[in-house]
C-alpha atoms as a PDB file:
ATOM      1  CA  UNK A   1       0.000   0.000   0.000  1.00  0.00           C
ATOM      2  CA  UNK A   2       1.028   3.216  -1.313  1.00  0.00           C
ATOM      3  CA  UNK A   3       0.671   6.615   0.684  1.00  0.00           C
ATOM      4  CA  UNK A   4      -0.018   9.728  -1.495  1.00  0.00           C
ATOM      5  CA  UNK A   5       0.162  13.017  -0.173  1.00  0.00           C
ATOM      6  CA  UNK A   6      -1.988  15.156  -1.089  1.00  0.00           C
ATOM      7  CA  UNK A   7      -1.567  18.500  -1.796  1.00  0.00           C
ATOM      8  CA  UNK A   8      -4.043  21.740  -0.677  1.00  0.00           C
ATOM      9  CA  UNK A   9      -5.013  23.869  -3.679  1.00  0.00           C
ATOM     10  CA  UNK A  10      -4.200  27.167  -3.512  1.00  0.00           C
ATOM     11  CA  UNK A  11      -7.630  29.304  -2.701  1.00  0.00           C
ATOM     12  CA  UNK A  12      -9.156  30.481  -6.153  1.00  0.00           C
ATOM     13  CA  UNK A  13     -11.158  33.209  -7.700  1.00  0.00           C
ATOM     14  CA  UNK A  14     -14.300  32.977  -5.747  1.00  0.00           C
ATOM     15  CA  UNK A  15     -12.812  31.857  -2.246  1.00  0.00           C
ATOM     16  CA  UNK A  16     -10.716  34.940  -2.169  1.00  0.00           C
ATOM     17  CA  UNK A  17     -13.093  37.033  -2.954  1.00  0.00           C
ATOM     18  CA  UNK A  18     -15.690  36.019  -0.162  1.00  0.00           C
ATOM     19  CA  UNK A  19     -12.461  35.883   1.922  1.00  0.00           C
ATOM     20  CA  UNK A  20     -12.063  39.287   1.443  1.00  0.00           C
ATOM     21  CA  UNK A  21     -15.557  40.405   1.671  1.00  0.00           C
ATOM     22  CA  UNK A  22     -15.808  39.031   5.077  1.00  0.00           C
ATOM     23  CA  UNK A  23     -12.110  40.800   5.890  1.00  0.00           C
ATOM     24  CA  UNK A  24     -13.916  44.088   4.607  1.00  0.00           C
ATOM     25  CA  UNK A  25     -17.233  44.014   6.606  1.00  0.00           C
ATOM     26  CA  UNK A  26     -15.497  43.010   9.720  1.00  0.00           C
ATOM     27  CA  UNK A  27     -13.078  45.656   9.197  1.00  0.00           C
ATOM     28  CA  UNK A  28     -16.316  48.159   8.533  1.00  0.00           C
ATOM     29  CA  UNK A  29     -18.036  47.363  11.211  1.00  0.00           C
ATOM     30  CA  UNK A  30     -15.381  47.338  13.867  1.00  0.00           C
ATOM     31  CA  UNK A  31     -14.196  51.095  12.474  1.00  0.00           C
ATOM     32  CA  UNK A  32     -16.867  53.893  11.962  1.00  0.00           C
ATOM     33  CA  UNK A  33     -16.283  56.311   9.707  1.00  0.00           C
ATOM     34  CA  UNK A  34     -15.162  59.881  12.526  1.00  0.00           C
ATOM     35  CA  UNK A  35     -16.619  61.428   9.454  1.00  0.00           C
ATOM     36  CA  UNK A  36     -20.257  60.409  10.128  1.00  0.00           C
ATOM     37  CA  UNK A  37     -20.001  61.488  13.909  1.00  0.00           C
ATOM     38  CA  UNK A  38     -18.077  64.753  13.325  1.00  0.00           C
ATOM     39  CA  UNK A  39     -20.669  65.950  11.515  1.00  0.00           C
ATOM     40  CA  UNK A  40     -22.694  66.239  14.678  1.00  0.00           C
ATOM     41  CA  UNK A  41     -23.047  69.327  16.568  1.00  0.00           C
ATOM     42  CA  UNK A  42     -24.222  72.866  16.503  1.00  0.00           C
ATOM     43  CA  UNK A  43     -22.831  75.077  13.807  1.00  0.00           C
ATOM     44  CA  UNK A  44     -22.957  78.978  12.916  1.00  0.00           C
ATOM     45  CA  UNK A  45     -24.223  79.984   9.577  1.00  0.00           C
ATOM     46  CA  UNK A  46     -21.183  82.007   7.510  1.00  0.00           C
ATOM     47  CA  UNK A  47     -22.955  85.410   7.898  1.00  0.00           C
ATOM     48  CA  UNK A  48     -23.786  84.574  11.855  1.00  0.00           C
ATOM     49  CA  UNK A  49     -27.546  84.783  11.314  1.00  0.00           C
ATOM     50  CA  UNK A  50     -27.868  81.049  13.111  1.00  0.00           C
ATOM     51  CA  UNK A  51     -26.762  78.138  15.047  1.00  0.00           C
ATOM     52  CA  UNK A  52     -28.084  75.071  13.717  1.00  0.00           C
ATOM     53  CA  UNK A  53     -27.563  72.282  15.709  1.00  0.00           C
ATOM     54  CA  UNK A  54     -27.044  69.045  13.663  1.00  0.00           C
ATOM     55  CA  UNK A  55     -28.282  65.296  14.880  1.00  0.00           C
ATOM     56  CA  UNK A  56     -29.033  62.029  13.778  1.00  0.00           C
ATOM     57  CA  UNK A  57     -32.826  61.079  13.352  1.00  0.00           C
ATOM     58  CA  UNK A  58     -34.029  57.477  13.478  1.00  0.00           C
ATOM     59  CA  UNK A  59     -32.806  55.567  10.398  1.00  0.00           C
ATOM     60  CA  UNK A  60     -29.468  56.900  10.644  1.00  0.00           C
ATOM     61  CA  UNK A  61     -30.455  59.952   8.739  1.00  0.00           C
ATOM     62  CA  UNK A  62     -29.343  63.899   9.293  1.00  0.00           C
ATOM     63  CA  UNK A  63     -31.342  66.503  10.737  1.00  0.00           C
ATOM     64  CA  UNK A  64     -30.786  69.935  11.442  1.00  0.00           C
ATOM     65  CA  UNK A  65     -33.101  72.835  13.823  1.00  0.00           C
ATOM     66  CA  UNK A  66     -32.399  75.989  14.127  1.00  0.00           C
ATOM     67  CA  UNK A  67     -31.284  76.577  17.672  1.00  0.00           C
ATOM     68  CA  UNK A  68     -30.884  80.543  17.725  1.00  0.00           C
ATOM     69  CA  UNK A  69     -31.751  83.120  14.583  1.00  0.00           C
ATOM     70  CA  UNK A  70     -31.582  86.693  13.754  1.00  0.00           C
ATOM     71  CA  UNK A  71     -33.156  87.089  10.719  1.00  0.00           C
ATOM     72  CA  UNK A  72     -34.993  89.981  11.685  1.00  0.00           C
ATOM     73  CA  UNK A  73     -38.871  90.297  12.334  1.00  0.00           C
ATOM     74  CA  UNK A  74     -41.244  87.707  10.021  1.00  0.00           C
ATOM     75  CA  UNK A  75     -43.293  89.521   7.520  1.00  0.00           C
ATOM     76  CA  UNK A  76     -46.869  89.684   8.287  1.00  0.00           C
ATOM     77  CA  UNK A  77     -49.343  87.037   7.200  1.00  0.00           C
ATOM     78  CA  UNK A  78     -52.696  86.635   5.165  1.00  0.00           C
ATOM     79  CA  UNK A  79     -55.186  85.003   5.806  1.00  0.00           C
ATOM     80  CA  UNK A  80     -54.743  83.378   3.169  1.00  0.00           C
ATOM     81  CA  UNK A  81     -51.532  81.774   4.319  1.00  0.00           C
ATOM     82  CA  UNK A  82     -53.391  79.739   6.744  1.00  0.00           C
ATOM     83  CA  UNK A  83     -51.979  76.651   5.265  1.00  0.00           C
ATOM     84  CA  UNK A  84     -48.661  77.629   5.321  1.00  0.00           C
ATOM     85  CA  UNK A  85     -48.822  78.904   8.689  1.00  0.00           C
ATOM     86  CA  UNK A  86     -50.104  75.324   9.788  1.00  0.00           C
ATOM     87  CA  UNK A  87     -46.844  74.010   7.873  1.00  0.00           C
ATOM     88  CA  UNK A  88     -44.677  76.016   9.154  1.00  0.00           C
ATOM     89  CA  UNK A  89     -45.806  75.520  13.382  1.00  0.00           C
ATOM     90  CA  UNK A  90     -45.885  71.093  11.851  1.00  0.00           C
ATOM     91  CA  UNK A  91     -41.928  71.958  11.397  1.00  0.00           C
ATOM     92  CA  UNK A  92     -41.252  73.109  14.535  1.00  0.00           C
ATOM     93  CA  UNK A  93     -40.512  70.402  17.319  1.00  0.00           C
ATOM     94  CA  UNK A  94     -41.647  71.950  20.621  1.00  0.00           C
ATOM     95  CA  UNK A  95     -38.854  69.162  22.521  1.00  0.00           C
ATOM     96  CA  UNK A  96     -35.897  71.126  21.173  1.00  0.00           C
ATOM     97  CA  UNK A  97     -38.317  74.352  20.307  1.00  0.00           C
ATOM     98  CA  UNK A  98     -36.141  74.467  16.960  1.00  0.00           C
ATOM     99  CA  UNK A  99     -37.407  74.694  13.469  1.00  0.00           C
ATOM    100  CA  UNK A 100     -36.436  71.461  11.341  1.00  0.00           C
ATOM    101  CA  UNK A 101     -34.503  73.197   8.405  1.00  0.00           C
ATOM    102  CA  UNK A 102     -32.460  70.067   7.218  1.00  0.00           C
ATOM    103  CA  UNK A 103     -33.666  66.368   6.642  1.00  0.00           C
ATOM    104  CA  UNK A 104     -32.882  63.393   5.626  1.00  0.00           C
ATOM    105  CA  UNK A 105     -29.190  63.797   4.559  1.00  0.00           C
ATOM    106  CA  UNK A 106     -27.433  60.140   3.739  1.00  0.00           C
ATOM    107  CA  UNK A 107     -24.234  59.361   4.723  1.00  0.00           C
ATOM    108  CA  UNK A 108     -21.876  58.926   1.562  1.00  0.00           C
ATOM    109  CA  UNK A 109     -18.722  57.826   3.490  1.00  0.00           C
ATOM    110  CA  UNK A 110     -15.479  60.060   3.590  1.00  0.00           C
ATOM    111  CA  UNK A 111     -17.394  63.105   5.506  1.00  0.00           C
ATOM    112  CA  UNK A 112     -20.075  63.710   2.878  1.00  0.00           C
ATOM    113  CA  UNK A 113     -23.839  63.836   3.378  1.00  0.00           C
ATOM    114  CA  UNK A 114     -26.441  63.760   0.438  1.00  0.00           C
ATOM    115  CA  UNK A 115     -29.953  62.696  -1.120  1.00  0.00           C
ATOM    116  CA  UNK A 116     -31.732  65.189   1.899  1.00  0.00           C
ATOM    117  CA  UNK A 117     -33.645  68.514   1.737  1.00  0.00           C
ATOM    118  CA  UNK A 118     -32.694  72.115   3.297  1.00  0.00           C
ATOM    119  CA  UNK A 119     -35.001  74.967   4.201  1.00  0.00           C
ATOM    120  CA  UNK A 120     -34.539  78.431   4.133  1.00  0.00           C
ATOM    121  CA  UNK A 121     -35.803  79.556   7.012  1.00  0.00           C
ATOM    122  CA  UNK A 122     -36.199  83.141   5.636  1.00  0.00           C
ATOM    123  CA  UNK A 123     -38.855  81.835   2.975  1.00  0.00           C
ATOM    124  CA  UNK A 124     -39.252  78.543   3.746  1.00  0.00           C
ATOM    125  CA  UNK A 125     -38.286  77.565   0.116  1.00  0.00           C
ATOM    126  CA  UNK A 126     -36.933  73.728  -0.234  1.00  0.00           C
ATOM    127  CA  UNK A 127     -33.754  72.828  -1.803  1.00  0.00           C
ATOM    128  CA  UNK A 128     -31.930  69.608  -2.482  1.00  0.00           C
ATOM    129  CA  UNK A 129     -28.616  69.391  -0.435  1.00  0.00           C
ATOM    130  CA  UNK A 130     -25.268  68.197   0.154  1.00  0.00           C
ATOM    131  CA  UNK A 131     -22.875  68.458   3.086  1.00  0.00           C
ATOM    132  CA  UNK A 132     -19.076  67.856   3.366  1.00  0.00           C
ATOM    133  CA  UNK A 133     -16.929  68.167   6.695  1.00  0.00           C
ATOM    134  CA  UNK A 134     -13.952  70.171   5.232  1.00  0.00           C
ATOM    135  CA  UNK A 135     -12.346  69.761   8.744  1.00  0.00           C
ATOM    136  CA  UNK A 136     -13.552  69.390  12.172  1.00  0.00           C
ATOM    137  CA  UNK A 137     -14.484  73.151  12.603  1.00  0.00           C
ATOM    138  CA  UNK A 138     -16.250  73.328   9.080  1.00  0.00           C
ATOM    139  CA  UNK A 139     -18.937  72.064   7.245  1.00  0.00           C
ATOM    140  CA  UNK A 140     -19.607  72.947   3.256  1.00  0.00           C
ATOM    141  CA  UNK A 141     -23.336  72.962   3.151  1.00  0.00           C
ATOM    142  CA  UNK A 142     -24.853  73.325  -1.059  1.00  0.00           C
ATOM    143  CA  UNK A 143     -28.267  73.745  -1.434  1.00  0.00           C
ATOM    144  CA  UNK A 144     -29.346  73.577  -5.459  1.00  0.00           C
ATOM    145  CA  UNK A 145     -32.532  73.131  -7.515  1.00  0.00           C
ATOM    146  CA  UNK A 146     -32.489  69.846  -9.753  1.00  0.00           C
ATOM    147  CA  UNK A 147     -28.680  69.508 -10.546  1.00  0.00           C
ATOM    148  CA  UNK A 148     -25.744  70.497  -7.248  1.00  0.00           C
ATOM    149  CA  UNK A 149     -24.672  72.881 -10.538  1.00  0.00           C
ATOM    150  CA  UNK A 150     -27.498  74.864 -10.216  1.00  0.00           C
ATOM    151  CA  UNK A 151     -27.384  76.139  -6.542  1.00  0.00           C
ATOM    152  CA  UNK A 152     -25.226  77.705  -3.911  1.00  0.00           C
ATOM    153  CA  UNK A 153     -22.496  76.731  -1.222  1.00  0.00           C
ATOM    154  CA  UNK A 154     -21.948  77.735   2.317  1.00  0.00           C
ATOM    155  CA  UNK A 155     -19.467  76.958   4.809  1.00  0.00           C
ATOM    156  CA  UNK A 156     -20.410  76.516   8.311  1.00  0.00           C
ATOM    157  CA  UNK A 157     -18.188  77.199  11.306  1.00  0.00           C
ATOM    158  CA  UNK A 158     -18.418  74.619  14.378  1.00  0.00           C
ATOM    159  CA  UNK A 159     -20.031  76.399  17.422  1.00  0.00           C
ATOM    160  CA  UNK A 160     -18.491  76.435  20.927  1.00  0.00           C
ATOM    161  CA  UNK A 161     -20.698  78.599  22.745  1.00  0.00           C
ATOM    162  CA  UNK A 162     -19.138  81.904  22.331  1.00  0.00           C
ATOM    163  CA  UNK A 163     -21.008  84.839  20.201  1.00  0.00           C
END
């Protein structure tokens, strides 16, 4: 009788890939992104007219109220505005007593939020967004119609309690 020894075959094609895979989500999911926490926190608007403090709603989404505002008084209403009036108080969260001017951003990975909606609080016209940390103390914030091409960028300037 004859012994044979056998030799292992080197992994192939789809072995390494699941091997990987499973490297890669164990990787992921021990790591978090700091990017998707830094984003957190209360931020001044460029021209100082807010702070907007920025949290995470259920489903992992962004949201933004506006904590403090001087936009000067609101113009005065019709009665014909009665709908939008009943909008506008639906907005407004009476827990944090700020008005909801960001929702729903997605987190894209690498600092970068997208897919949600901003409000100008001024107006209260809607805008598709974006958001990018630039570094911990700022926050690019581009509101646009349709197309990011066709809108306007911000930066925002991490808040620490001093005015």
């Amino acid at each position: 009788m004859t012994i044979r020894r056998v030799r292992a075959r080197p992994a192939t094609g789809p072995a390494i890939l699941l091997l990987l895979g499973a490297l890669a989500c164990g990787a992921r999911a021990g790591a978090a992104d700091p990017g998707s926490t830094q984003t957190l926190g209360n931020w001044v608007t460029e021209r100082r007219e807010a702070v907007i403090q920025i949290s995470l709603a259920p489903g992992g989404v962004l949201e933004g109220r506006v904590l403090n505002i001087r936009l000067g008084p609101k113009p005065e209403r019709h009665s014909d505005d009665a709908a939008s009036a009943a909008s506008d108080g639906a907005r407004r969260d009476p827990a944090t007593g700020g008005e909801l001017i960001l929702s729903g951003m997605n987190y894209d990975g690498a600092g970068a939020w997208s897919g949600g909606i901003i409000r100008d609080p001024r107006d209260g016209t809607r805008y598709r967004a974006r958001l990018h940390l630039l570094d911990a103390e700022h926050l690019r914030v581009r509101g646009f119609i349709g197309i990011p091409l066709l809108g306007r960028s911000t930066v925002w300037t991490r808040y620490h309690g001093e005015h």
